[in-house]
Protein backbone atom coordinates (compact mmCIF):
# COMPACT_ATOMS: atom_id res chain seq x y z
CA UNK A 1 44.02 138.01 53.96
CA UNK A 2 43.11 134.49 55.26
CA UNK A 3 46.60 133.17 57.15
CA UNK A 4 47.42 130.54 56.61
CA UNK A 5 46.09 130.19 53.59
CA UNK A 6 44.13 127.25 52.04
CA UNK A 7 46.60 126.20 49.70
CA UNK A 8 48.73 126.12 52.88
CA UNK A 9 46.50 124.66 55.97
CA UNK A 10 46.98 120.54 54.97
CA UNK A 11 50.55 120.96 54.86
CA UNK A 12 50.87 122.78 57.84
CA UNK A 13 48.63 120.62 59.73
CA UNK A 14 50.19 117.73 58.50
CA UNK A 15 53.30 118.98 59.63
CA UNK A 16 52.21 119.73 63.28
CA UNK A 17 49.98 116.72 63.35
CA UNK A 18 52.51 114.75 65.84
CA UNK A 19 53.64 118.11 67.86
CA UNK A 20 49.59 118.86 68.15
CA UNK A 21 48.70 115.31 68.98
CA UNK A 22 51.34 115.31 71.89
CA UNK A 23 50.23 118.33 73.36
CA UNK A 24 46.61 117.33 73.35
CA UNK A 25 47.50 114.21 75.20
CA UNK A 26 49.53 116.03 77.74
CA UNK A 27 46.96 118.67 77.77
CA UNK A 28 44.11 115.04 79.00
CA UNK A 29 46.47 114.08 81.71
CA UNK A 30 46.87 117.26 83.22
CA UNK A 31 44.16 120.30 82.46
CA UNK A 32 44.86 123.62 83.08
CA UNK A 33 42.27 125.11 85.62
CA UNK A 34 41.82 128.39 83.34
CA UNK A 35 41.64 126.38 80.05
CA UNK A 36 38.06 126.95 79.15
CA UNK A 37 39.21 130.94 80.05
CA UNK A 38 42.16 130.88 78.16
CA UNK A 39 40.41 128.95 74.82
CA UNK A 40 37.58 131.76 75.04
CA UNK A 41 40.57 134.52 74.73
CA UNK A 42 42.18 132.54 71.91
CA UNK A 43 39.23 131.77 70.23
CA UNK A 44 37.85 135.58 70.59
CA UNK A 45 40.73 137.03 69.46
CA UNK A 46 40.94 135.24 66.19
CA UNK A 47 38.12 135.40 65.32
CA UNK A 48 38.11 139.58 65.62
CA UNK A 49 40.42 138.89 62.51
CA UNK A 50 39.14 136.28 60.31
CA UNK A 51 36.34 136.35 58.29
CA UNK A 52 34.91 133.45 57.74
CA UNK A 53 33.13 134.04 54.26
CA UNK A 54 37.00 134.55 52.74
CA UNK A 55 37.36 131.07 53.64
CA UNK A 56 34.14 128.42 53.88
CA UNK A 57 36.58 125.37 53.86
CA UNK A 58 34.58 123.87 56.64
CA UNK A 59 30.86 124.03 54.69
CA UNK A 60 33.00 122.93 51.60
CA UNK A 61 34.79 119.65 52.89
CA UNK A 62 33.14 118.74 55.72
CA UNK A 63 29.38 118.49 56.42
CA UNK A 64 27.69 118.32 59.91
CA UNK A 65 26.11 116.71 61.96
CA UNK A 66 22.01 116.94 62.47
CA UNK A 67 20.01 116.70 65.44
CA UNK A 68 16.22 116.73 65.54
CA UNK A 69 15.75 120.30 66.58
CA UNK A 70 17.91 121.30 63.67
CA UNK A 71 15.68 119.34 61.42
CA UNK A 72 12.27 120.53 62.56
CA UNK A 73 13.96 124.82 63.02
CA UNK A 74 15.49 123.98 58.96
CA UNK A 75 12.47 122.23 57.86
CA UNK A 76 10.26 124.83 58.80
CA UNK A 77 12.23 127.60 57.52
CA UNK A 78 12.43 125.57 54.04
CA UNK A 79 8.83 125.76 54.00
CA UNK A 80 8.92 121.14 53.89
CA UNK A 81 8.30 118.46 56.39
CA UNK A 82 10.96 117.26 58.26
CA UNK A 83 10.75 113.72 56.74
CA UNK A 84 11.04 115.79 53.35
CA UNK A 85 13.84 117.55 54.71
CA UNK A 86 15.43 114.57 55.72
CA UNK A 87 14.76 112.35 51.96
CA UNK A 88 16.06 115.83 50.44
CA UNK A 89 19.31 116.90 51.76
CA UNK A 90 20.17 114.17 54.66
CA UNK A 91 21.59 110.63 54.56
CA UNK A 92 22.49 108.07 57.99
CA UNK A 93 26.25 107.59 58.57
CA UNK A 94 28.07 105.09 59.99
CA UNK A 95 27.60 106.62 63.37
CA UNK A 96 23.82 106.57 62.84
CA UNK A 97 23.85 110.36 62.76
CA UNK A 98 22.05 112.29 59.88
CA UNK A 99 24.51 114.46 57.69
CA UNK A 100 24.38 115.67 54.68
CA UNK A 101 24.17 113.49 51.52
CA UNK A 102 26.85 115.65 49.67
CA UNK A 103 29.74 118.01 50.52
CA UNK A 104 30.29 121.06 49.59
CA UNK A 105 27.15 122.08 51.80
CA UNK A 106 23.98 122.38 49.62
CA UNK A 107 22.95 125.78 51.43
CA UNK A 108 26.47 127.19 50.87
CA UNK A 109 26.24 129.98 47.92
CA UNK A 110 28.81 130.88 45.31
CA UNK A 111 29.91 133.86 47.52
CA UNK A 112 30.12 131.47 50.85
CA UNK A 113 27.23 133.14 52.37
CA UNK A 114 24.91 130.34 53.83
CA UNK A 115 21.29 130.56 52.56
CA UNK A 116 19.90 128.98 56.16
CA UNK A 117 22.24 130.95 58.31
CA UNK A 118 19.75 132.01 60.71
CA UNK A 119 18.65 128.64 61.93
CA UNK A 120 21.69 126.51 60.96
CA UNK A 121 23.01 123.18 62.55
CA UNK A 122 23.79 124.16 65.63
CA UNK A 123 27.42 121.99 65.00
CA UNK A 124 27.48 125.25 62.35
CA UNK A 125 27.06 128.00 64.91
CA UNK A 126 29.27 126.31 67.17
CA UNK A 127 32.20 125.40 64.74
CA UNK A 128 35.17 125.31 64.85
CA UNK A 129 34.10 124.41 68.62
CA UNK A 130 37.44 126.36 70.14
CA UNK A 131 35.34 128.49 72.45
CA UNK A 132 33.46 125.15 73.63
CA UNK A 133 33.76 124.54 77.65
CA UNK A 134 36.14 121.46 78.77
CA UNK A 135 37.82 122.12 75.70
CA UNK A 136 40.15 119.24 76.80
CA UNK A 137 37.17 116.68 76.16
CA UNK A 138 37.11 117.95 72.11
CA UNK A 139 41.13 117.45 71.50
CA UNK A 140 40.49 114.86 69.01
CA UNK A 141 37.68 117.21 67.28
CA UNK A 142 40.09 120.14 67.45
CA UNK A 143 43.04 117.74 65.39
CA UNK A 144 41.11 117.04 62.62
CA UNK A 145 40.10 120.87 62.92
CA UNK A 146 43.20 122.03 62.46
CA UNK A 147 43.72 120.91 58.80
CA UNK A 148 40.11 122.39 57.82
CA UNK A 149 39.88 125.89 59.50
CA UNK A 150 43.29 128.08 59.62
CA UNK A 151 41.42 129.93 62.46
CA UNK A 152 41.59 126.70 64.57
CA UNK A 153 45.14 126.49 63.38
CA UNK A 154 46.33 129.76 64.59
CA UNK A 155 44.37 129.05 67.79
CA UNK A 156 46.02 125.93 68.56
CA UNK A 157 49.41 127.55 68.24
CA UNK A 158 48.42 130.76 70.28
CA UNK A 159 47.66 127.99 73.27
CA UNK A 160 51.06 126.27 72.76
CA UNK A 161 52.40 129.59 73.29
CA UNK A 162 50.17 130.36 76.09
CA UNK A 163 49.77 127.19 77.81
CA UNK A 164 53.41 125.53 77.32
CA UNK A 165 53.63 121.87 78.61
């Protein structure tokens, strides 16, 4: 059982938003020397216990970000050209980074399996970024996080337990 659950994880993060976004800024100013250690504990223990295919809010609200090699390793698999690939699934944002034109994730099945698993976006295998080294550099990343992923929840509280300010 997913905890907390969906219905659950906007409230909660709304709730937490200004405790979270203190700690973060506390966390800038003065970085723990095991950190990146402690974040790769956190982040490996969670993630013994979720599943992420009970879940899939992050393929269904959120879409990310593609760089070239991901477009050229997907294009290829999908059997198209990258321009192809690109006119199919991907628009330009703001930010002048191709994403995907619509959300929930085109590749995401009716079970949450993802039909291009084995060469994803590498922002995909790397979500919900937790285990990432100087953590401290992704705080904003991991705020908005919070409110998608109830892993990344639970893993922000575990390091407020662990690493009190």
């Amino acid at each position: 059982m997913l905890k907390p659950s969906l219905n659950e994880i906007q409230k909660l993060a709304k709730d937490k938003h200004n405790e979270n976004k203190k700690y973060f800024d506390k966390l800038k100013k003065k970085v723990p020397k095991n950190l990146d250690y402690v974040m790769q504990e956190l982040h490996e223990n969670e993630f013994k216990k979720t599943n992420c295919l009970e879940c899939a809010n992050c393929c269904k609200t959120t879409g990310p970000l593609f760089t070239s090699a991901d477009i050229e390793r997907i294009a290829k698999f999908l059997k198209l050209k990258p321009q192809q690939f690109i006119a199919q699934y991907l628009r330009i944002d703001e930010e002048q980074d191709y994403v995907l034109q619509n959300v929930p994730c085109t590749f995401l099945d009716h079970e949450n399996y993802c039909m291009i698993y084995d060469v994803r976006p590498k922002a995909c295998r790397e979500f919900p970024h937790t285990d990432r080294q100087k953590f401290h550099q992704i705080s904003n990343l991991t705020l908005k996080n919070v409110a998608i992923c109830p892993a990344t929840y639970n893993i922000v509280e575990q390091m407020k337990k662990k690493l009190p300010f």
